[in-house]
N, C-alpha and C. Protein backbone atom coordinates (compact mmCIF):
# COMPACT_ATOMS: atom_id res chain seq x y z
N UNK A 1 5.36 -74.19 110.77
CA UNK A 1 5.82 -75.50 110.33
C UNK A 1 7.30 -75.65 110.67
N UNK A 2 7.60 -76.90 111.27
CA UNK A 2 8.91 -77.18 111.61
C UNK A 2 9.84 -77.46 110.41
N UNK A 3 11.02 -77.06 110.32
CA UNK A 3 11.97 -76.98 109.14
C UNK A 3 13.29 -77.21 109.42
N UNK A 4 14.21 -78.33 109.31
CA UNK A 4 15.44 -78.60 109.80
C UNK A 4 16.19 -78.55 108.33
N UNK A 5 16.85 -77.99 108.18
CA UNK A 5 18.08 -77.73 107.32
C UNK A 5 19.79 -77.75 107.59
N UNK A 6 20.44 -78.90 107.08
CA UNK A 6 21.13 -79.18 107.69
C UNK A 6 22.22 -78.90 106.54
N UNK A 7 24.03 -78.59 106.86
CA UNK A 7 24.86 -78.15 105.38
C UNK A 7 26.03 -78.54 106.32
N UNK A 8 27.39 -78.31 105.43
CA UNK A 8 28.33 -78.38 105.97
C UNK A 8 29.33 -79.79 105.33
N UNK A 9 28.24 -80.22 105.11
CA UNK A 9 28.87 -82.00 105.00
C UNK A 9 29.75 -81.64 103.63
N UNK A 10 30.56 -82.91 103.44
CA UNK A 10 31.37 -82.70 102.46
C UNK A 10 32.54 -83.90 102.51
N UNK A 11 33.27 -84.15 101.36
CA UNK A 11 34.70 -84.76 101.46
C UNK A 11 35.91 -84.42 102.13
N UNK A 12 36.55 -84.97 103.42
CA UNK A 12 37.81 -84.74 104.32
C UNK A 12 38.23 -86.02 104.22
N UNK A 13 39.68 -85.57 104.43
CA UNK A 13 40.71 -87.06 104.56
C UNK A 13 40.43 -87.30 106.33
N UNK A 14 40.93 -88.29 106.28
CA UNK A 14 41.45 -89.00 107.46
C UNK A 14 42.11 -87.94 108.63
N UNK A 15 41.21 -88.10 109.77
CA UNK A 15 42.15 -87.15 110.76
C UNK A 15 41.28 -85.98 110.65
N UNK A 16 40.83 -85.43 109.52
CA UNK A 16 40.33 -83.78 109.39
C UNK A 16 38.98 -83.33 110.30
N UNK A 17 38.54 -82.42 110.31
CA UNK A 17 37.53 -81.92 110.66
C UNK A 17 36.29 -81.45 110.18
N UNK A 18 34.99 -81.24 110.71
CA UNK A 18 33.96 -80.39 110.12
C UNK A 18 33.25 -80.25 111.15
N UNK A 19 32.10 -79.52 110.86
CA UNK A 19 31.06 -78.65 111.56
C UNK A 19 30.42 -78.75 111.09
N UNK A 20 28.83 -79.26 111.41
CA UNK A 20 27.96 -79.56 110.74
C UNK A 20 26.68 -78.63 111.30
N UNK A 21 26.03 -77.79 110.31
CA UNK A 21 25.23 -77.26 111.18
C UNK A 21 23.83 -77.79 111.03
N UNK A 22 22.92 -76.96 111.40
CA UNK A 22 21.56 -77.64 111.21
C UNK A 22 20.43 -76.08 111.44
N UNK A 23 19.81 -76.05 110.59
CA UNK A 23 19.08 -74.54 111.11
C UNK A 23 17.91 -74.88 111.16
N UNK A 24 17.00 -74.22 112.40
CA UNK A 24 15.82 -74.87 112.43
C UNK A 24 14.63 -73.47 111.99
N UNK A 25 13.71 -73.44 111.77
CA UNK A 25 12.65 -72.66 112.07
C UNK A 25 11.18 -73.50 112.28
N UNK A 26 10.05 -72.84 112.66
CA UNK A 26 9.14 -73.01 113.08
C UNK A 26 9.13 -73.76 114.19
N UNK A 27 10.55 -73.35 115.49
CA UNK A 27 10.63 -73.48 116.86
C UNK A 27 11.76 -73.33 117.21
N UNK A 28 11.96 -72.89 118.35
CA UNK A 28 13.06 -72.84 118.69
C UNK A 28 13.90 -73.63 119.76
N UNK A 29 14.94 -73.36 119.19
CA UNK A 29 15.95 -74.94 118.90
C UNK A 29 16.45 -75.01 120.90
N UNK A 30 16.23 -73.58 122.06
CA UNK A 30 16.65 -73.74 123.07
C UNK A 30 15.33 -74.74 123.77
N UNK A 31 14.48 -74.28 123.10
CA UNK A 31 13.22 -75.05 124.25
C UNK A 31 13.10 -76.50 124.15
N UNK A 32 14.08 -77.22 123.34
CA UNK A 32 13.79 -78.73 122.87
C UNK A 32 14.95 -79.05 122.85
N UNK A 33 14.90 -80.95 122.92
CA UNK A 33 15.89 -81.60 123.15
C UNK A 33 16.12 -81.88 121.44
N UNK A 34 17.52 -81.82 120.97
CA UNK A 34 17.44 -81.60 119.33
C UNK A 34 18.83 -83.12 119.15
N UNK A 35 18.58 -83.35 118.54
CA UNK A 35 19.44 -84.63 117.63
C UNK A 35 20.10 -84.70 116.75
N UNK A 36 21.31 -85.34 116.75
CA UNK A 36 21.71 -85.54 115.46
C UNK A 36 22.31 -87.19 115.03
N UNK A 37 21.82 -87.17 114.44
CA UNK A 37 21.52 -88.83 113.75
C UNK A 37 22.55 -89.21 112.29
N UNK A 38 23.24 -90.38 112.23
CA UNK A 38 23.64 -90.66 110.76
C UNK A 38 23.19 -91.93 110.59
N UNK A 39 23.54 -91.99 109.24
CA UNK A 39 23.13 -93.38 108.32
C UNK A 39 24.03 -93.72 106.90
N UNK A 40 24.73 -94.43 107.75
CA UNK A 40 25.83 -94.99 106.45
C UNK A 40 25.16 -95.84 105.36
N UNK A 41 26.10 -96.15 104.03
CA UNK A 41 25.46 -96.41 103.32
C UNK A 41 25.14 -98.49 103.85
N UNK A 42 23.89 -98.80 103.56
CA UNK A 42 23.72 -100.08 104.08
C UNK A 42 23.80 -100.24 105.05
N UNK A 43 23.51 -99.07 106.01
CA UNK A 43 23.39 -99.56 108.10
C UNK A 43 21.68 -98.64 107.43
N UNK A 44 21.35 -99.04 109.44
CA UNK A 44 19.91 -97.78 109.66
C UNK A 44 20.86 -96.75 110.45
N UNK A 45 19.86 -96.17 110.24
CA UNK A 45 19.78 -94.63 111.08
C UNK A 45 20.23 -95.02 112.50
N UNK A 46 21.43 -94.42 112.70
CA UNK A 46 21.32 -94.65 114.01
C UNK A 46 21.67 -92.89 115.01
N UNK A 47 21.53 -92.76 116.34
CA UNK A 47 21.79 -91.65 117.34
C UNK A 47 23.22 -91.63 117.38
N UNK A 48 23.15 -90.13 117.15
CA UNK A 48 24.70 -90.18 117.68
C UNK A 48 25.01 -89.08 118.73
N UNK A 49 24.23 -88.24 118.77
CA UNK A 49 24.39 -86.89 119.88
C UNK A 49 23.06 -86.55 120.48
N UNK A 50 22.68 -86.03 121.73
CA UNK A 50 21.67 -85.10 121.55
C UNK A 50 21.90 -83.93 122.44
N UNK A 51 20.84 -83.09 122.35
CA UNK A 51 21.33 -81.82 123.36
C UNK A 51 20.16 -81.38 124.30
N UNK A 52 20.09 -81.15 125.08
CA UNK A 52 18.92 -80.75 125.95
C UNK A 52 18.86 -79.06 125.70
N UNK A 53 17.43 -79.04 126.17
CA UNK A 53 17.09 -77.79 126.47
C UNK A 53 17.42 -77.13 127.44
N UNK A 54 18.00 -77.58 128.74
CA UNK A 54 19.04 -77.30 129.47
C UNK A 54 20.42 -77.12 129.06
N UNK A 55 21.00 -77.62 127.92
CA UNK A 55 22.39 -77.81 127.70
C UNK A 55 22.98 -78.86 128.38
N UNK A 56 22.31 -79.94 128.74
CA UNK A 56 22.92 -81.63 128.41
C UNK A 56 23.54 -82.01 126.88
N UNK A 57 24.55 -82.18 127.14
CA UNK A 57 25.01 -82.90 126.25
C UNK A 57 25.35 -84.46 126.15
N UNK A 58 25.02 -85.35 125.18
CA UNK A 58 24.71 -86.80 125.88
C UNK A 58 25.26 -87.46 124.09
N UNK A 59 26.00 -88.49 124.30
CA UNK A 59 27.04 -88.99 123.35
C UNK A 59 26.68 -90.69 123.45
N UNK A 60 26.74 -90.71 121.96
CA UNK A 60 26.76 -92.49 122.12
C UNK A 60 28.50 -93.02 122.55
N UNK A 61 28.35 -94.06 123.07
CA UNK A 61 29.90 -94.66 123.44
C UNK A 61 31.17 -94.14 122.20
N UNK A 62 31.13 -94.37 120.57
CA UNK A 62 31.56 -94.82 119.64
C UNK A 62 32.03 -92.97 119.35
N UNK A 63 31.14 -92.07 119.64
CA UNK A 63 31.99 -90.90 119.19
C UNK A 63 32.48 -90.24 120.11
N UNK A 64 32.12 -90.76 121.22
CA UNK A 64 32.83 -89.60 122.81
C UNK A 64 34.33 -89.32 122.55
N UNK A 65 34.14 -88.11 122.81
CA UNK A 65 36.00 -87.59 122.73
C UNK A 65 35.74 -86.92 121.22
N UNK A 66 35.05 -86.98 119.92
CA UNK A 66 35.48 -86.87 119.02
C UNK A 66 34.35 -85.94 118.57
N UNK A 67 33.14 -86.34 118.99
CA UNK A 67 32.06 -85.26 118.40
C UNK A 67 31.58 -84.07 119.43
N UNK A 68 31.19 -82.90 119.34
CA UNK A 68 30.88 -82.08 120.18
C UNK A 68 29.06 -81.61 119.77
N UNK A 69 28.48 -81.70 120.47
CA UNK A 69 27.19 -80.83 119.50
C UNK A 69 26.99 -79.64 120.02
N UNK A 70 26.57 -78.78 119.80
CA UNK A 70 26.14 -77.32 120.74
C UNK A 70 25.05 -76.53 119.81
N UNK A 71 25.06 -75.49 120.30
CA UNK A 71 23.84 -74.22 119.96
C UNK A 71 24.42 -73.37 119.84
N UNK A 72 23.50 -72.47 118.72
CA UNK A 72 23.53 -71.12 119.30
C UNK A 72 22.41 -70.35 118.97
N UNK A 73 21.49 -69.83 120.36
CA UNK A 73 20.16 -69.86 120.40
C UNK A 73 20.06 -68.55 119.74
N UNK A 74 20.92 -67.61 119.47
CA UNK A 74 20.70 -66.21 118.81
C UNK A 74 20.64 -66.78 117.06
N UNK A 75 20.96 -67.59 116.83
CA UNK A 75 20.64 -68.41 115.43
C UNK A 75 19.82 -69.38 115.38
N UNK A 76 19.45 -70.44 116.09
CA UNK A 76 18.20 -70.94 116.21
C UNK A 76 19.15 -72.16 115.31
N UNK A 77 20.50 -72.90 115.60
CA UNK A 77 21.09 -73.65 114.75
C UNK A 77 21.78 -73.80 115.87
N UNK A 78 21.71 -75.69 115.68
CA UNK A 78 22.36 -76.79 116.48
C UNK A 78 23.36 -76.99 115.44
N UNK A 79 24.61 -77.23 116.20
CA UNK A 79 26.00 -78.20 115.45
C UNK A 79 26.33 -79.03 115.88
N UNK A 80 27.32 -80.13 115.16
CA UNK A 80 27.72 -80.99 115.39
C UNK A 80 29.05 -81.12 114.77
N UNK A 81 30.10 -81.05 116.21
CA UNK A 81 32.19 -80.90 115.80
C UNK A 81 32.05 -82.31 115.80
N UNK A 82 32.87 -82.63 114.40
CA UNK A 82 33.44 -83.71 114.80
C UNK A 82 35.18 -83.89 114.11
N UNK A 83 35.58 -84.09 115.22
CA UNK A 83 36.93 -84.64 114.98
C UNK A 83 37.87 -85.25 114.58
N UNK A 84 39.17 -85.08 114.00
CA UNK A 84 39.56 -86.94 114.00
C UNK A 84 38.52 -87.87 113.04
N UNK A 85 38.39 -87.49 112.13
CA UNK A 85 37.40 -88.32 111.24
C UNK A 85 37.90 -89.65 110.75
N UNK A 86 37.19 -90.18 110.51
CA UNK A 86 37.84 -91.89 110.53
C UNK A 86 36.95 -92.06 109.22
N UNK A 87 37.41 -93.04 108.16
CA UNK A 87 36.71 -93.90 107.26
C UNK A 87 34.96 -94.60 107.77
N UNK A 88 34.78 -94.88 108.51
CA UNK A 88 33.57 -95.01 109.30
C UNK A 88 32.82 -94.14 109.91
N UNK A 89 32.88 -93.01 109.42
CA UNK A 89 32.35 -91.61 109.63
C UNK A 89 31.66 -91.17 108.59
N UNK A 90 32.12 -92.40 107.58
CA UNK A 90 30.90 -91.94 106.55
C UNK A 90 29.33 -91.93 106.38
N UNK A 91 28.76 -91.11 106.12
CA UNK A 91 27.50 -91.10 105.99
C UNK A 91 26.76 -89.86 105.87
N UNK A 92 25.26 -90.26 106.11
CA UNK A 92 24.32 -88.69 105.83
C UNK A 92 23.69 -88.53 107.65
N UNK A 93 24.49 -87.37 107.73
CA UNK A 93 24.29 -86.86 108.70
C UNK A 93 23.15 -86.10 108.83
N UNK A 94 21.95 -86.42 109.70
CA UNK A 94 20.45 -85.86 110.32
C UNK A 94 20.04 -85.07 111.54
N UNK A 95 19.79 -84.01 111.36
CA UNK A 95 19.53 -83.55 112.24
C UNK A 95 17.62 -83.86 112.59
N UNK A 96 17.36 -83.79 114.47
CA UNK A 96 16.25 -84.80 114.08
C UNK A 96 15.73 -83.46 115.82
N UNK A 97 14.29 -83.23 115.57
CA UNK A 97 13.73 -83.07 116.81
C UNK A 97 12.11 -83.79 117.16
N UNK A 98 11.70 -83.60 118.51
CA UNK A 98 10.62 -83.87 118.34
C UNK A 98 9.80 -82.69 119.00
N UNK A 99 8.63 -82.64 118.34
CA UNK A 99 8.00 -81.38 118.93
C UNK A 99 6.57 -81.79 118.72
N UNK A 100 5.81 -81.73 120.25
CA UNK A 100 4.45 -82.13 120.74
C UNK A 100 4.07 -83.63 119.81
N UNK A 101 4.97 -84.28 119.98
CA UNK A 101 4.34 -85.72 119.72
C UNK A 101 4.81 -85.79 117.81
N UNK A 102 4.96 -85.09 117.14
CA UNK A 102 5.68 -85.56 116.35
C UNK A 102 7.48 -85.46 116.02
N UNK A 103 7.83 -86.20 115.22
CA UNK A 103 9.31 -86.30 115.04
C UNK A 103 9.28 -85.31 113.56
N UNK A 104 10.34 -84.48 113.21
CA UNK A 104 11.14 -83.96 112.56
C UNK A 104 12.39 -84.24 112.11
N UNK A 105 12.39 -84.32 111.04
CA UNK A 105 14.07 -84.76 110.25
C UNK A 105 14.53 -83.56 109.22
N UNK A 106 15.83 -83.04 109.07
CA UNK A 106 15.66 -82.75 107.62
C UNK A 106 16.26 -83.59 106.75
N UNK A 107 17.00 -83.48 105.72
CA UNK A 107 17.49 -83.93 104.62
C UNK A 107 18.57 -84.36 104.83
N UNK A 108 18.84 -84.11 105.63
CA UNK A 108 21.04 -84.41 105.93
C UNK A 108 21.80 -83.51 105.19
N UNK A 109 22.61 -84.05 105.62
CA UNK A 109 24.21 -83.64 104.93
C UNK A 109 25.12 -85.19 105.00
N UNK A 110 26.21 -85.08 103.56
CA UNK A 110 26.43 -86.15 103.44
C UNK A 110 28.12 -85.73 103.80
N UNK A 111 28.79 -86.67 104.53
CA UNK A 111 30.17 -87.12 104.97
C UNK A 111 30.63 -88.11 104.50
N UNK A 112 31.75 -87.68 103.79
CA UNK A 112 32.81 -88.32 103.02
C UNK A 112 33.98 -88.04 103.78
N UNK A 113 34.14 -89.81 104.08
CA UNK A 113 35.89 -89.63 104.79
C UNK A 113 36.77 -90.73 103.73
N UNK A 114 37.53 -89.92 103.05
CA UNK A 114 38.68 -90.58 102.25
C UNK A 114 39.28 -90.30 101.99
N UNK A 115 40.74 -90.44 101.55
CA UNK A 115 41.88 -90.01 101.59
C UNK A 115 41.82 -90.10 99.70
């Protein structure tokens, strides 16, 4: 069974940083293209990173320069750097895959940007 567990999230001011990880089991995280998704409070869900099973890395317009996602396949856990955090960075951050025709989410992690 597929299992995304995602931590890290938390309250930073303006400017600061985090690392968001995401741990997967029941597949592994190099053979699939893996996601990470937020949802502020009162928007939808929207894409914000994804990563290939090659190691594509592919960015919506709005975080380029600021978010990084990567792997590390000896942990079987996708991250997501993000930078420079802005007030509009708030939200619950998702990590998301799909595997043989269904989609996977876990729970998030929630981001607080305020001073």
């Amino acid at each position: 069974q597929v299992q995304l567990v995602e931590s890290g999230g938390g309250l930073v001011q303006p400017g600061g940083s985090l690392r968001l990880s995401c741990a997967a089991s029941g597949l592994i995280v190099s053979l699939y293209t893996m996601g990470w998704y937020r949802q502020a409070p009162g928007n939808e869900r929207e894409l914000v990173a994804t990563l290939t099973s090659g190691g594509y890395a592919n960015y919506v317009n709005f975080v380029k320069g600021r978010f990084t996602i990567s792997k590390d396949n000896a942990k079987n856990t996708v991250y997501l750097r993000i930078n420079s955090l802005k007030p509009e960075d708030t939200a619950v951050y998702y990590c998301n895959v799909g595997v043989r025709g269904m989609n996977y989410w876990g729970k998030g992690t929630l981001v607080t940007v305020s001073s």
